[in-house]
C-alpha atoms as a PDB file:
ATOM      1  CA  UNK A   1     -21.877  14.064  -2.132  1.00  0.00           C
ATOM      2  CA  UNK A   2     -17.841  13.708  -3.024  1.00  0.00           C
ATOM      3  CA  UNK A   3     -18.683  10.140  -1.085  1.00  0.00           C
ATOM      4  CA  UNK A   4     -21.337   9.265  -3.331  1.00  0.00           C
ATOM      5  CA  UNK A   5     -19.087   9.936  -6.155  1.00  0.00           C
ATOM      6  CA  UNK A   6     -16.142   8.049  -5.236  1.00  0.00           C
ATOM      7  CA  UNK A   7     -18.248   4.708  -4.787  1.00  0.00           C
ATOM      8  CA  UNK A   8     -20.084   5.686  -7.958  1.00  0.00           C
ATOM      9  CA  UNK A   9     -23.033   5.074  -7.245  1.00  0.00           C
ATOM     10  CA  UNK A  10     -24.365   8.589  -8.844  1.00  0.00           C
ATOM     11  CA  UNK A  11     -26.809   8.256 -11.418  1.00  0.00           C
ATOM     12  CA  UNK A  12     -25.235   8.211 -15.056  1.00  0.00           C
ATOM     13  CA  UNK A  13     -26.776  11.470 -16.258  1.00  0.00           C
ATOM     14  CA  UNK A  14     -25.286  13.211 -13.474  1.00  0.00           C
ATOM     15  CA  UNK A  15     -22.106  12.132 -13.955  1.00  0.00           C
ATOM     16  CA  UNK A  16     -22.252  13.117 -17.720  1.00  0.00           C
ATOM     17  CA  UNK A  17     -23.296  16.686 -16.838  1.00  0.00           C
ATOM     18  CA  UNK A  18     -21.145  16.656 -14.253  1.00  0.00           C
ATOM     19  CA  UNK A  19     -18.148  15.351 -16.733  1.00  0.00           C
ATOM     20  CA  UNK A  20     -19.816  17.192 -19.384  1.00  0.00           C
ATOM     21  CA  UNK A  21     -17.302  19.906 -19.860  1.00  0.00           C
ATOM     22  CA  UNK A  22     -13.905  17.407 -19.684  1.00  0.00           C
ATOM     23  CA  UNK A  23     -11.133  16.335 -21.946  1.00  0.00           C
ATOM     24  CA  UNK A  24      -9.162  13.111 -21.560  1.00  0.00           C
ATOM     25  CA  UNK A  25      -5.707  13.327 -20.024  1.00  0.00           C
ATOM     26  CA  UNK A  26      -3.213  10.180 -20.313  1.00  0.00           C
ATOM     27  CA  UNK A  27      -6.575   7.992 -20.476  1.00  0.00           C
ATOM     28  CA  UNK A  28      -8.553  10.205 -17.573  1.00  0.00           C
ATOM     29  CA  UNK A  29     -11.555  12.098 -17.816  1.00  0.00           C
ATOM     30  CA  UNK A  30     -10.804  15.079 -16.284  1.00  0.00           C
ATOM     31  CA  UNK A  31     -12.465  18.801 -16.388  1.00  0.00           C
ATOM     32  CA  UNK A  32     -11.104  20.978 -19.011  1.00  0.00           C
ATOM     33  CA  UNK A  33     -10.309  23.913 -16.187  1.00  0.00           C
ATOM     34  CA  UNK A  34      -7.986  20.947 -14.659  1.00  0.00           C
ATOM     35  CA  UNK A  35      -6.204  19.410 -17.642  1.00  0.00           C
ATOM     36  CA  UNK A  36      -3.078  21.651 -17.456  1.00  0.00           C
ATOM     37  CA  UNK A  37      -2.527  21.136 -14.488  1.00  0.00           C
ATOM     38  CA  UNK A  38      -3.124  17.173 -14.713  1.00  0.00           C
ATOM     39  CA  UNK A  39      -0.920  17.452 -17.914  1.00  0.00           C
ATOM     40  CA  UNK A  40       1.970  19.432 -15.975  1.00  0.00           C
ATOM     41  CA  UNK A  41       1.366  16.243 -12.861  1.00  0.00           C
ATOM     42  CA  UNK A  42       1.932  13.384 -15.567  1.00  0.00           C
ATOM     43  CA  UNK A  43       5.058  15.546 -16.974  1.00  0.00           C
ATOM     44  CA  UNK A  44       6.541  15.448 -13.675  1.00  0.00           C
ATOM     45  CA  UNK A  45       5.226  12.273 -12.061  1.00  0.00           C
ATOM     46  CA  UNK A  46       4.390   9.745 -14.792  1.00  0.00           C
ATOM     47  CA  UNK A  47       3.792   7.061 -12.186  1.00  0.00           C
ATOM     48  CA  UNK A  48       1.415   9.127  -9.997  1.00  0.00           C
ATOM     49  CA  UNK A  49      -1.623   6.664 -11.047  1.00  0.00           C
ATOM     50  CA  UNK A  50       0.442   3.866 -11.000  1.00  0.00           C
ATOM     51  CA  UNK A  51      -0.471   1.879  -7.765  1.00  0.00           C
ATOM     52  CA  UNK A  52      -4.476   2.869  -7.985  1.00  0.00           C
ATOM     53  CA  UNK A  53      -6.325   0.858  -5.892  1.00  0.00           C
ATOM     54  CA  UNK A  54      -9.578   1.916  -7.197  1.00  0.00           C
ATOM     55  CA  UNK A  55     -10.593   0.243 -10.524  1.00  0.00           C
ATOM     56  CA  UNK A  56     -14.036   2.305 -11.549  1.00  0.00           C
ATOM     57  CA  UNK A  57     -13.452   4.448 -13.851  1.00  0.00           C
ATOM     58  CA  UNK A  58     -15.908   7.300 -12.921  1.00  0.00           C
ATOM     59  CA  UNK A  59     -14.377   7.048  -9.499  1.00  0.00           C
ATOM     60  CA  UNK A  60     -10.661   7.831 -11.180  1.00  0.00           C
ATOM     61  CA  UNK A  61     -11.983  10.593 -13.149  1.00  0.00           C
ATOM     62  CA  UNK A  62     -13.315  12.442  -9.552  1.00  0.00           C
ATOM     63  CA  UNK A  63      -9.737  11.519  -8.373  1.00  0.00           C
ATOM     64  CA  UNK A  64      -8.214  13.060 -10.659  1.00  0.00           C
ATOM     65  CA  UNK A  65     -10.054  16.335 -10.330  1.00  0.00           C
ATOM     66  CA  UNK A  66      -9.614  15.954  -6.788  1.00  0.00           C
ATOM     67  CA  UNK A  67      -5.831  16.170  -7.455  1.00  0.00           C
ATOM     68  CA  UNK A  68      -5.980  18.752  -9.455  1.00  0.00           C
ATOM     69  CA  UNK A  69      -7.694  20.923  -6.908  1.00  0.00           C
ATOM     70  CA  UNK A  70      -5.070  20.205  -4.474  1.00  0.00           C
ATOM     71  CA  UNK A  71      -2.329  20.678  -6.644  1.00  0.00           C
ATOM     72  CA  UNK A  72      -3.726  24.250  -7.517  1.00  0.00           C
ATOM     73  CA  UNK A  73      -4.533  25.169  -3.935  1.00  0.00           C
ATOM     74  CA  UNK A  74      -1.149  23.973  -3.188  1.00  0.00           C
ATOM     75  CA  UNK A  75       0.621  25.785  -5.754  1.00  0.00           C
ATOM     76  CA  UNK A  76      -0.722  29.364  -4.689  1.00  0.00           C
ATOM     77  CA  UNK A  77       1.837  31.459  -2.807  1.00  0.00           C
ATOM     78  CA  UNK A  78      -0.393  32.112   0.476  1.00  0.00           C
ATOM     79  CA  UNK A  79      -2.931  29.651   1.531  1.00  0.00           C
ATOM     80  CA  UNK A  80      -5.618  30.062   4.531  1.00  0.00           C
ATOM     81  CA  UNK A  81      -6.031  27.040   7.523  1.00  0.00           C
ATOM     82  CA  UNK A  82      -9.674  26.468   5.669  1.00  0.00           C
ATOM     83  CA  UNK A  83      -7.867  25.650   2.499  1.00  0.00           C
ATOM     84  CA  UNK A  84      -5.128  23.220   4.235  1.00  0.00           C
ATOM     85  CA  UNK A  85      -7.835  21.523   5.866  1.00  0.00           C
ATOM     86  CA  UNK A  86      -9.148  20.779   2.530  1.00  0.00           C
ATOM     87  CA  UNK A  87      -5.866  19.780   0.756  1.00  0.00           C
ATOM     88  CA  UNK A  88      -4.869  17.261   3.641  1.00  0.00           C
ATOM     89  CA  UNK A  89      -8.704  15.845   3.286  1.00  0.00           C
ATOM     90  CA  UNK A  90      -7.729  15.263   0.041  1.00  0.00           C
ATOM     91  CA  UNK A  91      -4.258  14.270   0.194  1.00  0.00           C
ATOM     92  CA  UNK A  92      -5.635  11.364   2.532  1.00  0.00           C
ATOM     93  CA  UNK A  93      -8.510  10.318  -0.020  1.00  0.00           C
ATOM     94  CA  UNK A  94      -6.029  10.424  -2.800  1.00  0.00           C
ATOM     95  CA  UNK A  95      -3.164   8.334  -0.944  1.00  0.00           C
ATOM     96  CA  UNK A  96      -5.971   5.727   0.061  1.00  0.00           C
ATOM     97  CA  UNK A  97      -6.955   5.248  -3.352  1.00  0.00           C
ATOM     98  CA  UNK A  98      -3.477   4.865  -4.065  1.00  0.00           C
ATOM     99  CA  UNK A  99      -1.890   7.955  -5.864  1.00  0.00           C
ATOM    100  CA  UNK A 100       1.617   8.442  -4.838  1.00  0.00           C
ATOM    101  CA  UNK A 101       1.861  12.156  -4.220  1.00  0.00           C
ATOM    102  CA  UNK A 102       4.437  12.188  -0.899  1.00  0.00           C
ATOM    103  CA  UNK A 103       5.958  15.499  -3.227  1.00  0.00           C
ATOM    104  CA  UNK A 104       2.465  16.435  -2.612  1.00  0.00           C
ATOM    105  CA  UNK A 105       2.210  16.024   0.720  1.00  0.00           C
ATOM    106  CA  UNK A 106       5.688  17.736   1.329  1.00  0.00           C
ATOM    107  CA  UNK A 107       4.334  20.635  -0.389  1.00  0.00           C
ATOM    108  CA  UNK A 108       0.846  20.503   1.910  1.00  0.00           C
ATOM    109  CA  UNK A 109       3.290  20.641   5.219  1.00  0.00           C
ATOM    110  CA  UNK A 110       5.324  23.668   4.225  1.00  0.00           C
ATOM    111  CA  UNK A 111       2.351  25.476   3.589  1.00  0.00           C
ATOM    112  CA  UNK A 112       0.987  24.522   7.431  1.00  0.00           C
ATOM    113  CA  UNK A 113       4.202  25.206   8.781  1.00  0.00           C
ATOM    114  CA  UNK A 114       4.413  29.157   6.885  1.00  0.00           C
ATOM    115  CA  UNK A 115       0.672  29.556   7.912  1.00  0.00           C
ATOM    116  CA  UNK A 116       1.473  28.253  11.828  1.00  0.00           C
ATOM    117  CA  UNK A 117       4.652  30.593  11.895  1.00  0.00           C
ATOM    118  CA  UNK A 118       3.065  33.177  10.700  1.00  0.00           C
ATOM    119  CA  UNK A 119       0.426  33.361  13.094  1.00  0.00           C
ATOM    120  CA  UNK A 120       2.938  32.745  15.879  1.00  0.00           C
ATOM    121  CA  UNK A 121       4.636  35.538  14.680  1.00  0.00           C
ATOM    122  CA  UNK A 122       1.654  37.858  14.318  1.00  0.00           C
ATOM    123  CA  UNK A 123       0.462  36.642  17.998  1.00  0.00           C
ATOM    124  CA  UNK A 124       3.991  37.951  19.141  1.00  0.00           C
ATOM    125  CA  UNK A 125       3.529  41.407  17.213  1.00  0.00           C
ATOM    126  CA  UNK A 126       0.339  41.869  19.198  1.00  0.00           C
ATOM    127  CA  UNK A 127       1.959  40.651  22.494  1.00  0.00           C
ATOM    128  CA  UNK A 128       4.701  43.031  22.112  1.00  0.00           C
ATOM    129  CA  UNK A 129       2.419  45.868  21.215  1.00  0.00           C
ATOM    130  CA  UNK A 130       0.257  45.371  24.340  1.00  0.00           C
ATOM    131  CA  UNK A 131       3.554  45.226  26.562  1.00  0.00           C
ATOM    132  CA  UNK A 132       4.980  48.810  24.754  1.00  0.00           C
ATOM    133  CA  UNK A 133       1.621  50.505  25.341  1.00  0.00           C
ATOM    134  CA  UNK A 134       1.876  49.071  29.065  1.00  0.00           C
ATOM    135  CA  UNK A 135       5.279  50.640  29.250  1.00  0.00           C
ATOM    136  CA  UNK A 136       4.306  53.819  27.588  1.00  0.00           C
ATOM    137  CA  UNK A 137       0.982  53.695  30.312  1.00  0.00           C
ATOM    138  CA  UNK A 138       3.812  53.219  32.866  1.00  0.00           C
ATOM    139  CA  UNK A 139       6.467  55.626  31.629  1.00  0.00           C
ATOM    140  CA  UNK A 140       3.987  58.508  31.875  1.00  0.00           C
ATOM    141  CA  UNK A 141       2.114  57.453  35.187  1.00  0.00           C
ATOM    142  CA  UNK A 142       5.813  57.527  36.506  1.00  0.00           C
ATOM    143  CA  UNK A 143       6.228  60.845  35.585  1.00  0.00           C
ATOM    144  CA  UNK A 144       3.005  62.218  36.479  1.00  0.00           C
ATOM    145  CA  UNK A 145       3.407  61.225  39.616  1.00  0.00           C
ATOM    146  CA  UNK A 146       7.208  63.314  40.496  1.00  0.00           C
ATOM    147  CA  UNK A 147       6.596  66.940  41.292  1.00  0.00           C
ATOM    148  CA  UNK A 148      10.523  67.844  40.901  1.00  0.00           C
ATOM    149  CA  UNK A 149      12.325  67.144  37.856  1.00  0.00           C
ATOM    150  CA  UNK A 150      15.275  64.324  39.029  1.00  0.00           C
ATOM    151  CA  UNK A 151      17.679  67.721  37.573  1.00  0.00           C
ATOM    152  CA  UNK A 152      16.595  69.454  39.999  1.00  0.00           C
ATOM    153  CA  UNK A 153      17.217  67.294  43.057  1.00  0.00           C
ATOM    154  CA  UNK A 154      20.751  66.761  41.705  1.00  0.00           C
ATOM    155  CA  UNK A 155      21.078  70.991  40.990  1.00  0.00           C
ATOM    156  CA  UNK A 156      20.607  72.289  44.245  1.00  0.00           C
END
């Protein structure tokens, strides 16, 4: 459906109820949930739009939304691998239609990075678990096993 939209070829009255509930940011139509965050973008990158390859207008406005999803996703403290999936989807969308958002894409890889060292981490925690509960296992076969205490070889 997000295909249909980008070559705009939706039917008008579902982009007006889809668009319905926007406001216009620097000359975008944009969703009011994601005009702060499209504000805060133009306040930090004021050429993001510049080098837009895509000229119809309804197909900007989904854009923009589009980036304004990502942005949020990205700005959350933890993210899941479902979620980074969906950010670098959009990342590559939005850099083919010509956004420049390589801070973006920065941003996108430190998040895959925390996400792949922290499950490389937590596969290590469960690896060492299993190989102290095979030492434990080993540890008290071992000592089920001698019928004199080692003292009491030594004692006598």
């Amino acid at each position: 459906m997000l295909t249909c939209w980008l070559l705009g070829i939706m039917e008008g009255s579902f982009l007006e109820e889809f668009f319905g509930d926007s406001v216009n940011v620097n000359g975008f139509k944009v969703l009011k949930k994601n005009a702060p965050m499209i504000q805060e973008i133009f306040s930090k990158h004021p050429n993001i739009a510049s080098g837009l390859r895509v000229h119809f207008l309804t197909s900007i406005n989904v854009f923009m939304n589009t980036l304004a999803v990502v942005c949020k996703t990205a700005t959350k403290e933890k993210v899941t691998w479902e979620e980074i999936e969906l950010m670098e989807k959009g990342i590559v969308v939005l850099e083919l239609a010509g956004f420049e958002i390589s801070w973006l894409k920065l941003i996108v890889v430190q998040h895959r990075e925390e996400v792949e060292r922290n499950e490389k981490i937590e596969s290590m925690e469960a690896q060492l678990k299993v190989l102290k509960e095979n030492q434990n296992k080993l540890i008290e076969e071992h000592k089920s096993k001698r019928q004199t205490p080692i003292r009491e070889l030594f004692t006598k």
